[in-house]
N, C-alpha and C. Protein backbone atom coordinates (compact mmCIF):
# COMPACT_ATOMS: atom_id res chain seq x y z
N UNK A 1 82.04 104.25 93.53
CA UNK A 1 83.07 104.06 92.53
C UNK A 1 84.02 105.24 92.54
N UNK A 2 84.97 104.97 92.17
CA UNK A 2 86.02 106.04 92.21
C UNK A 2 85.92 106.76 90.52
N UNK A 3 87.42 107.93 90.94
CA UNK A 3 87.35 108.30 89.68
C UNK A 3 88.26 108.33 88.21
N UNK A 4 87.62 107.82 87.43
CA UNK A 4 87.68 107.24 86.55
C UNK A 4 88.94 108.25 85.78
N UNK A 5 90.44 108.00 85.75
CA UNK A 5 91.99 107.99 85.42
C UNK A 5 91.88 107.84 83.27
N UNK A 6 92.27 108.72 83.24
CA UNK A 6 92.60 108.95 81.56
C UNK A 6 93.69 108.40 81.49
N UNK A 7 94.10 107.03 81.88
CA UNK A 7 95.99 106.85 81.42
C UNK A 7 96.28 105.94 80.26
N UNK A 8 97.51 106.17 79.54
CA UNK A 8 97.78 105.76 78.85
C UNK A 8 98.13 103.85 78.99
N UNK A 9 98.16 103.36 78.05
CA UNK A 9 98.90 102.09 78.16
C UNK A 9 99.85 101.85 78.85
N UNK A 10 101.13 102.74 78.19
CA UNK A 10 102.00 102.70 79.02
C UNK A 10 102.20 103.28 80.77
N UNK A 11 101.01 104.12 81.01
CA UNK A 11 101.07 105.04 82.26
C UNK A 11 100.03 103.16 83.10
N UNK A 12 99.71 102.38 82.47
CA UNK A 12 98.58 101.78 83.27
C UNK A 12 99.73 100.61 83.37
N UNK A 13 101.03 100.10 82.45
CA UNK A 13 101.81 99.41 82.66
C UNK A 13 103.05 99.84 83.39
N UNK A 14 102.97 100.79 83.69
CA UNK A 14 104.29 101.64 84.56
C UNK A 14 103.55 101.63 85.81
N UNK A 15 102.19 101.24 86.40
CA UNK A 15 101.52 101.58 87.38
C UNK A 15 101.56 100.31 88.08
N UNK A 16 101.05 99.20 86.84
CA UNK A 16 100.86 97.83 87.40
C UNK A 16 102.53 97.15 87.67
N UNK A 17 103.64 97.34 87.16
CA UNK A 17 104.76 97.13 87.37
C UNK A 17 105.52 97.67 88.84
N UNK A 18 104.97 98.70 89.10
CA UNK A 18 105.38 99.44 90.32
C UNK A 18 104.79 98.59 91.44
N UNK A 19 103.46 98.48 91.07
CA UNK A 19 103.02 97.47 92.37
C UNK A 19 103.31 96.58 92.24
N UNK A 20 103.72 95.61 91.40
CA UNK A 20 104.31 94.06 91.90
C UNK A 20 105.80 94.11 92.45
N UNK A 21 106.13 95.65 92.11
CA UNK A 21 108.01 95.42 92.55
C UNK A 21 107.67 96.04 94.37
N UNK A 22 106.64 96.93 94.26
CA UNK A 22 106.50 96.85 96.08
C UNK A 22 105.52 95.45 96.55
N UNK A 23 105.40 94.84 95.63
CA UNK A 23 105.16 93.54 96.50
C UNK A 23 105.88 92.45 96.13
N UNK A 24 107.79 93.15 96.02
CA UNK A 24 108.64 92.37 96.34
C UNK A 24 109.07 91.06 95.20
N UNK A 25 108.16 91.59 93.72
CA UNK A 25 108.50 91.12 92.48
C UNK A 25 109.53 91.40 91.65
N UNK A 26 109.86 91.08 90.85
CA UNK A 26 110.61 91.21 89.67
C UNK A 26 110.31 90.99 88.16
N UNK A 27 110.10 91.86 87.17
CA UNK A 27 109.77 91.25 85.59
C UNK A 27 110.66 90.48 85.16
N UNK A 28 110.47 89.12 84.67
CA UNK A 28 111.15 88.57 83.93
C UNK A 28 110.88 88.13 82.62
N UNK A 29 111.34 88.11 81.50
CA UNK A 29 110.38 88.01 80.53
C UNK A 29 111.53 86.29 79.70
N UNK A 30 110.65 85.89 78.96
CA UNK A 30 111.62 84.59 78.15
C UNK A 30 110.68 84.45 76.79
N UNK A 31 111.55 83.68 75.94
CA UNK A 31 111.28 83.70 75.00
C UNK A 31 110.84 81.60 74.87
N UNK A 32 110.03 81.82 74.47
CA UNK A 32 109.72 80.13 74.53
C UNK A 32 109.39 79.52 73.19
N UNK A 33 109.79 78.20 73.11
CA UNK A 33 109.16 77.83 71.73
C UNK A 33 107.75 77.91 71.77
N UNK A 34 106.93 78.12 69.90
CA UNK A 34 105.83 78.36 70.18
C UNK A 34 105.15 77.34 69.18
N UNK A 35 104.29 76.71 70.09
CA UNK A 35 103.61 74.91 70.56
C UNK A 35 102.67 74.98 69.60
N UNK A 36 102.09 76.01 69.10
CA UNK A 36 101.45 76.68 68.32
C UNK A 36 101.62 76.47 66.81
N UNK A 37 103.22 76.77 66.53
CA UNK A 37 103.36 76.84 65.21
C UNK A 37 103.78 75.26 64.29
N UNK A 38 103.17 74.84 63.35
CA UNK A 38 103.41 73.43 63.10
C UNK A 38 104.92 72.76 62.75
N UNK A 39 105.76 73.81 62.44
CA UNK A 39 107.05 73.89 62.31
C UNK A 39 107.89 73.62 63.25
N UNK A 40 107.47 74.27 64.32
CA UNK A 40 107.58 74.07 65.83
C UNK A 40 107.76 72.65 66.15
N UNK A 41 105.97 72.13 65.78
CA UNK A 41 105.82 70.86 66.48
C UNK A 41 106.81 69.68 65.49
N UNK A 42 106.62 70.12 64.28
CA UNK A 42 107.59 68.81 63.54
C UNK A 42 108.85 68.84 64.11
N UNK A 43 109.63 69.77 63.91
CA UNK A 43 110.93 70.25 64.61
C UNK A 43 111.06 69.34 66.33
N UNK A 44 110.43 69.48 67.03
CA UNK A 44 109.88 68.56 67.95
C UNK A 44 109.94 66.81 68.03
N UNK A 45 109.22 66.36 66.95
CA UNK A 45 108.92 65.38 66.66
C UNK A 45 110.04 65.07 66.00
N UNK A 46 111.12 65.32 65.27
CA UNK A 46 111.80 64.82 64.64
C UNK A 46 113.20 64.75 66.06
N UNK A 47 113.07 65.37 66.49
CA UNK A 47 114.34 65.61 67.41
C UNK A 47 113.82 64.59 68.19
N UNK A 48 112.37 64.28 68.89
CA UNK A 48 111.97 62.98 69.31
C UNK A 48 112.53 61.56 68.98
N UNK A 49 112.35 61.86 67.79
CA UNK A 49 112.59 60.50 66.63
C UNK A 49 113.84 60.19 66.69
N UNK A 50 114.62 61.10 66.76
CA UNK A 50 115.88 61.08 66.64
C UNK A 50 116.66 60.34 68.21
N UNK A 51 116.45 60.89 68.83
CA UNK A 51 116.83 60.11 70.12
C UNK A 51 116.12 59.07 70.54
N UNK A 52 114.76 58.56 69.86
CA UNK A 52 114.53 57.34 70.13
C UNK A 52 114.96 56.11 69.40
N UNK A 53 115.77 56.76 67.83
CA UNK A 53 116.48 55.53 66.96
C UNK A 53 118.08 55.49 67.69
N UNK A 54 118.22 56.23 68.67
CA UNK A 54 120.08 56.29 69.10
C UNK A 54 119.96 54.94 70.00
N UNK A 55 120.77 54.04 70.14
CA UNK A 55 121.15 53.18 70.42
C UNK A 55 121.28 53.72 72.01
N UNK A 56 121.18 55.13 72.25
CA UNK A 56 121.65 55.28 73.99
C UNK A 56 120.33 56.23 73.88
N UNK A 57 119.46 55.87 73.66
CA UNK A 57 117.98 56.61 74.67
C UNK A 57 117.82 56.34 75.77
N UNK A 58 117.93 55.75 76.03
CA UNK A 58 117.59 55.14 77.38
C UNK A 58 118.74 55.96 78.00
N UNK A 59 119.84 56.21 77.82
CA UNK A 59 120.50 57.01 78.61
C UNK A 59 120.50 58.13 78.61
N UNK A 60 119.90 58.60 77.41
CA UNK A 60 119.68 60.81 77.00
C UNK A 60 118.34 60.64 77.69
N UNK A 61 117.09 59.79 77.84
CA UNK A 61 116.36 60.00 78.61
C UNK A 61 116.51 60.00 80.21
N UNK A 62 117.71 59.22 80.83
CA UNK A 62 117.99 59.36 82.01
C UNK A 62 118.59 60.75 82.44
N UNK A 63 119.22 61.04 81.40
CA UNK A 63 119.89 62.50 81.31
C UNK A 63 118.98 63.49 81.78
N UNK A 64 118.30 63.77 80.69
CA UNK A 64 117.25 64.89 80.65
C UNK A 64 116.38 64.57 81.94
N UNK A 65 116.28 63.30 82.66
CA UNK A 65 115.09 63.14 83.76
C UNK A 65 115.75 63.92 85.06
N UNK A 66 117.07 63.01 85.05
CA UNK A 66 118.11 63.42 86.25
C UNK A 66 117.97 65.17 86.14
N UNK A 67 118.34 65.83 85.03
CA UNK A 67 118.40 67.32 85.37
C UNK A 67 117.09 67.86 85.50
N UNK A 68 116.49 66.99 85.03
CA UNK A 68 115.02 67.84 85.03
C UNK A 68 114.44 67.92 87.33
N UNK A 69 114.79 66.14 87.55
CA UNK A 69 114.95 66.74 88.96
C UNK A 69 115.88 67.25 89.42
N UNK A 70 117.12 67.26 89.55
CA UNK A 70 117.58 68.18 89.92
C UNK A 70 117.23 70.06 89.67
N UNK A 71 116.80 70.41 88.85
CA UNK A 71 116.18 71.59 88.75
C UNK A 71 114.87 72.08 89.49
N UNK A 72 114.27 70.81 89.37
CA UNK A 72 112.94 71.30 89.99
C UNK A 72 113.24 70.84 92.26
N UNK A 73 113.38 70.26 92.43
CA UNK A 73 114.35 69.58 93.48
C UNK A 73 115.28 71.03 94.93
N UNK A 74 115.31 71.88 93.50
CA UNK A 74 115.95 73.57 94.76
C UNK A 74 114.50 74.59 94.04
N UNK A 75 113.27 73.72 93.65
CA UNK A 75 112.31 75.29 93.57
C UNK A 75 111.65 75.26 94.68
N UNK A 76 111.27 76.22 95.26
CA UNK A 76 110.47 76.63 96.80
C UNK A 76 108.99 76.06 95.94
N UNK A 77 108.48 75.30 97.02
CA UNK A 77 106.38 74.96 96.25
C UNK A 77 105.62 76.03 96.26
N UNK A 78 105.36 76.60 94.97
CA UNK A 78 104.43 77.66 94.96
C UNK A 78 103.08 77.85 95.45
N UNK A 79 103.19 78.74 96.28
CA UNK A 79 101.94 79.02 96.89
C UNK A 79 100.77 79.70 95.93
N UNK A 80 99.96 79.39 95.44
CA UNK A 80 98.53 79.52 95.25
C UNK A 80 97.77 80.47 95.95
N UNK A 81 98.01 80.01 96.73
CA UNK A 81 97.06 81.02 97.61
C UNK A 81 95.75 80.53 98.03
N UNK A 82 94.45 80.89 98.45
CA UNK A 82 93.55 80.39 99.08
C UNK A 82 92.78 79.81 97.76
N UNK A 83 92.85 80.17 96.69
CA UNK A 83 91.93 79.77 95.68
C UNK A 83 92.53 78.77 94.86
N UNK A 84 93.74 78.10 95.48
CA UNK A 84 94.89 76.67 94.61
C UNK A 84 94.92 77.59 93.23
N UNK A 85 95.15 76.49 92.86
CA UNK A 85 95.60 76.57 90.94
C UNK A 85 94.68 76.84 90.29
N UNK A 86 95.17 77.34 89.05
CA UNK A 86 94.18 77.81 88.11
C UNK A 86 93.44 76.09 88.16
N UNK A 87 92.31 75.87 86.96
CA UNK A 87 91.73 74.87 86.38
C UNK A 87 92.60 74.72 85.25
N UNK A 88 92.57 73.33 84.40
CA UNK A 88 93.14 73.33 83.27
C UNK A 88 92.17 73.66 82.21
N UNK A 89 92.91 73.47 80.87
CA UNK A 89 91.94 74.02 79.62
C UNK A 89 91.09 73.32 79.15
C-alpha cells in the first residue's frame, strides 16, 4: 500500500479534475429539474395535461419527437467500455 496523503477536499477535487482533463475531459455541470420534488412532478403533470386537451397534440408531440431525434441522431454511441452499462435501479 502506498502512502497515505493528508489532502483536503478541495486538494482531492483539484487532483481528480486534473486527471480527467489529461484524459482529454471537460467539467460540465447543468442544472436539471428535480424528479424528486412533488411540485416538480405536478408542475409536470399539468403541463402534460395541458397539451393533451390542445386540439394539436398530436402535432406538439410530433414536434418534441422530431427534435428529440434530431438531437440524439449527431451524438457519437457511448462507449461503456468492457463492463457495458451501469444496471438499472
Amino acid at each position: 500500500m502506498g502512502v497515505h496523503e493528508n489532502l483536503t477536499g478541495a486538494q482531492r477535487a483539484a487532483r481528480y479534475r486534473a486527471a480527467k482533463r489529461a484524459q482529454g475531459l471537460r467539467l460540465k455541470q447543468f442544472w436539471v429539474p428535480d424528479l424528486r420534488d412533488p411540485k416538480v412532478r405536478d408542475q409536470f403533470r399539468r403541463e402534460g395535461a395541458e397539451i393533451n386537451r390542445r386540439d394539436d397534440a398530436d402535432d406538439v408531440m410530433a414536434f418534441i419527437e422530431s427534435a428529440q431525434e434530431d438531437i440524439w441522431a449527431n451524438e457519437p454511441d457511448y462507449d461503456w467500455g468492457p463492463g457495458g452499462p451501469p444496471e438499472g435501479p
